[in-house]
Protein backbone atom coordinates (compact mmCIF):
# COMPACT_ATOMS: atom_id res chain seq x y z
CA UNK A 1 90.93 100.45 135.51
CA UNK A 2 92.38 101.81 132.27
CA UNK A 3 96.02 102.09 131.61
CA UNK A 4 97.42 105.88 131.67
CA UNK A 5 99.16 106.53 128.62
CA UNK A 6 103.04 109.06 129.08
CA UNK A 7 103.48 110.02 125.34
CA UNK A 8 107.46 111.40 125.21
CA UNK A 9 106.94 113.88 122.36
CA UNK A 10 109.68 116.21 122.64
CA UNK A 11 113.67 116.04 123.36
CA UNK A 12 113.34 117.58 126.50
CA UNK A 13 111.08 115.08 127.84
CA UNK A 14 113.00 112.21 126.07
CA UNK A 15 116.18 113.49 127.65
CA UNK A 16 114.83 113.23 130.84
CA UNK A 17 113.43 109.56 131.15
CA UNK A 18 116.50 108.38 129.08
CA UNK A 19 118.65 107.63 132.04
CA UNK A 20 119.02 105.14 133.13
CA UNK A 21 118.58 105.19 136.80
CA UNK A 22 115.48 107.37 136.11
CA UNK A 23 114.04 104.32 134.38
CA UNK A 24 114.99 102.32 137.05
CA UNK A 25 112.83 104.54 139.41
CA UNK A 26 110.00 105.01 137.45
CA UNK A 27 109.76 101.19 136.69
CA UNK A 28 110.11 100.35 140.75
CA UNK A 29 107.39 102.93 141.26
CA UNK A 30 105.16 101.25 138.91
CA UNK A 31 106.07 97.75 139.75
CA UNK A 32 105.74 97.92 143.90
CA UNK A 33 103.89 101.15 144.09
CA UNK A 34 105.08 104.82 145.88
CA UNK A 35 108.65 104.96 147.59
CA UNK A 36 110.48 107.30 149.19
CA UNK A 37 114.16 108.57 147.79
CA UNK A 38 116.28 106.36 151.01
CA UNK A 39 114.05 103.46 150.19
CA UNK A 40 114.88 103.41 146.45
CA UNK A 41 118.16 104.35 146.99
CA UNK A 42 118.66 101.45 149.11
CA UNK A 43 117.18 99.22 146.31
CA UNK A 44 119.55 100.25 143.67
CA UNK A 45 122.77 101.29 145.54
CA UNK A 46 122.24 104.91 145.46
CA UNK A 47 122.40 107.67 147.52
CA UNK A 48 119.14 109.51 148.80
CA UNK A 49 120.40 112.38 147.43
CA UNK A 50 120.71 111.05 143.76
CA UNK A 51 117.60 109.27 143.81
CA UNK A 52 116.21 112.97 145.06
CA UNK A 53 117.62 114.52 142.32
CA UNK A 54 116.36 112.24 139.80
CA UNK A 55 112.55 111.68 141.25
CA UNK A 56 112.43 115.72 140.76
CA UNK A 57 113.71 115.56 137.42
CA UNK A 58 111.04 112.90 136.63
CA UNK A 59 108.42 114.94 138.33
CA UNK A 60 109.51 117.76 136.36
CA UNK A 61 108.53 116.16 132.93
CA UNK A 62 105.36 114.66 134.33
CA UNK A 63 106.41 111.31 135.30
CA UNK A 64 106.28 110.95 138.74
CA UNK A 65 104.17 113.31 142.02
CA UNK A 66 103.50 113.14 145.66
CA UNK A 67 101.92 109.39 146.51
CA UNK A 68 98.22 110.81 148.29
CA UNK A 69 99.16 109.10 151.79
CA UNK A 70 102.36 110.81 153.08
CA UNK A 71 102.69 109.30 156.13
CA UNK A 72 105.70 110.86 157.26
CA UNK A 73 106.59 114.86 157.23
CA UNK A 74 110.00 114.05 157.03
CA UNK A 75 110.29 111.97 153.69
CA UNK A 76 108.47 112.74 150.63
CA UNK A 77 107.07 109.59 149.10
CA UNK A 78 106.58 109.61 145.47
CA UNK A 79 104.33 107.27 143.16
CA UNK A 80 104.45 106.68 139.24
CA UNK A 81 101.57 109.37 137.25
CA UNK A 82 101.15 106.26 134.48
CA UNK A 83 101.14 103.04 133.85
CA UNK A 84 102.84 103.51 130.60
CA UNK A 85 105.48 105.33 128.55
CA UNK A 86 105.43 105.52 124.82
CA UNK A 87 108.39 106.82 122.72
CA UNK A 88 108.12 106.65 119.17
CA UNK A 89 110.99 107.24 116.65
CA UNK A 90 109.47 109.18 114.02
CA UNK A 91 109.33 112.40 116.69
CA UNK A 92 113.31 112.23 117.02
CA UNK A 93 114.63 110.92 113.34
CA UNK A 94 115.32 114.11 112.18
CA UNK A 95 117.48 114.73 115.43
CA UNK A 96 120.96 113.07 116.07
CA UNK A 97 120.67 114.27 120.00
CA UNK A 98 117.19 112.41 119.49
CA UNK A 99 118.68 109.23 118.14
CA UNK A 100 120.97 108.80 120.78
CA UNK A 101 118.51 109.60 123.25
CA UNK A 102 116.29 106.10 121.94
CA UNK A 103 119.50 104.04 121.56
CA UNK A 104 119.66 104.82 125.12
CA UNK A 105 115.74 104.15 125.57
CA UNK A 106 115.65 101.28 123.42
CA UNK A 107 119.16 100.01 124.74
CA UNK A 108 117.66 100.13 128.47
CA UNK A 109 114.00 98.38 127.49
CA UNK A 110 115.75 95.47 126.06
CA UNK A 111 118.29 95.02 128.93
CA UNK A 112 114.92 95.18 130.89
CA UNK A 113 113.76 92.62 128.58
CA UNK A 114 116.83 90.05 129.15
CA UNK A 115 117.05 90.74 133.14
CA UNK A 116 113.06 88.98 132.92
CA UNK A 117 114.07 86.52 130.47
CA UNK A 118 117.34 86.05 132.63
CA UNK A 119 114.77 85.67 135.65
CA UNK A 120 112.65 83.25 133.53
CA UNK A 121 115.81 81.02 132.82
CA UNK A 122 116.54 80.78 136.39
CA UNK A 123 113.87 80.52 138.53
CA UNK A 124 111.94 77.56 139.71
CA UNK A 125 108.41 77.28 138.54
CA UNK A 126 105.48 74.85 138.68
CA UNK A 127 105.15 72.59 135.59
CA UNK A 128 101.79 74.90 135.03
CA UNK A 129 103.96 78.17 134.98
CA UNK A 130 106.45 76.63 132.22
CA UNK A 131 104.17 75.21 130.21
CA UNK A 132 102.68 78.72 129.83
CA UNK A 133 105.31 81.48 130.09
CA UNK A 134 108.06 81.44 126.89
CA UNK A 135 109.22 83.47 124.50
CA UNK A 136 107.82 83.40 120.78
CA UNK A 137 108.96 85.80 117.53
CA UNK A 138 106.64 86.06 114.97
CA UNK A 139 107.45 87.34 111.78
CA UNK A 140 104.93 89.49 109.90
CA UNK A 141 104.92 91.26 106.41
CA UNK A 142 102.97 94.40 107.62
CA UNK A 143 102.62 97.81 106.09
CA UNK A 144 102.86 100.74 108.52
CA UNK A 145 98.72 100.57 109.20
CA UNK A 146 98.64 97.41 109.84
CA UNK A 147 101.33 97.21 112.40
CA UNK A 148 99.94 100.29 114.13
CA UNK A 149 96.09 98.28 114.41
CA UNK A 150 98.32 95.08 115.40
CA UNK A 151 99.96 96.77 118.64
CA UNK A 152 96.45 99.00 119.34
CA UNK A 153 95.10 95.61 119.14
CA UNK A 154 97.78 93.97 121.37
CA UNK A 155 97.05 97.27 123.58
CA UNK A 156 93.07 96.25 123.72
CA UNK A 157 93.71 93.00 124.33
CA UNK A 158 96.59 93.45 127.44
CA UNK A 159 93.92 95.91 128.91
CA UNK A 160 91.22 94.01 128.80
CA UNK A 161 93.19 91.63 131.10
CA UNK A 162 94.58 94.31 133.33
CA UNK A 163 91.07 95.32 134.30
CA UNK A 164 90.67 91.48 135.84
CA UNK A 165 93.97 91.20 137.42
CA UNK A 166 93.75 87.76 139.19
CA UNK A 167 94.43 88.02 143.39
CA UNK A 168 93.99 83.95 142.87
CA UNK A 169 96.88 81.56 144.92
CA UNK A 170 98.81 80.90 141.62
CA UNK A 171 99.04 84.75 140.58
CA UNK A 172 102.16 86.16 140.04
CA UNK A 173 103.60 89.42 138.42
CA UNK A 174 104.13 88.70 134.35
CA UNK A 175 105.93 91.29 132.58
CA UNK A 176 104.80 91.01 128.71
CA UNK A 177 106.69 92.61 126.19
CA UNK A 178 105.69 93.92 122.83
CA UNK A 179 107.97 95.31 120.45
CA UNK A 180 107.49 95.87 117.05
CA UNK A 181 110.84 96.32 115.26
CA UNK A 182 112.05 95.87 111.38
CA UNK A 183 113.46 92.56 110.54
CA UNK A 184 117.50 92.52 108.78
């Protein structure tokens, strides 16, 4: 099963997945699958009503819809549209509103980011499990090409081992991060 690609190409649409509760939602909806408003209010402290609010703006831009099995008539339940979201800088340079809007992005991946590592830090794992999972920085001279057939390559690869997710005893949910960012 291929990965389904979100590509944020204009303010609008940046505007509206830079929240940060709306990331929040659309990352619970990918991670465990369709929810209804109460239940991911519940999850994050929220009221129905703002988690409402915010599913419709999300479903607005194309983010979110209506899970196929509705089981109830009385609560909408609402799955993600994509696996993935891409945001690129170059579309927004030229725009301060745009810059803000991915420090804001950016800002929220990489608290994302430290909440796994955090999770990592703290959590007790077989000797297997640490011997595997980790953190590594690798540091690159790249020109612009290069680093754009690194990450499709990265993408390949990542797919290639979504399509044989493991259902095995020892599986567990990885989150693998990828950034590609100048160095000081």
């Amino acid at each position: 099963m291929a990965y389904t690609h979100k590509i944020v190409e204009d303010l609008d649409t940046l505007r509206a997945i830079a929240n940060p509760l709306r990331m929040k939602l659309l990352g619970a909806l990918r991670e465990d699958g369709p929810a209804t408003a109460s239940e991911l209010g519940r999850r994050f402290g929220e009221s129905s009503g703002s988690t409402s609010y915010h599913l419709r703006q999300l479903e607005r831009f194309g983010f979110v819809g209506d899970c196929d099995d509705q089981p109830s008539k009385r609560e909408r339940r609402w799955k993600a549209l994509h696996d993935l979201t891409e945001v690129r800088s170059e579309k927004f340079a030229g725009d301060e509103a745009g810059r803000q809007l991915m420090q804001s992005t950016v800002g929220y991946a990489v608290e994302y980011f430290m909440g796994n590592a955090n999770e990592y830090l703290h959590r007790e794992l077989s000797t297997r499990w640490r011997s595997t999972l980790g953190v590594s920085d690798y540091l690159l001279k790249l020109t612009s090409t290069d680093t754009d057939e690194l990450l499709s390559g990265i993408g390949d690869l990542i797919e290639s081992y979504r399509e044989r997710e493991s259902t095995a005893g020892d599986a567990m949910s990885v989150a693998l991060h990828v950034a590609a960012l100048p160095r000081k």
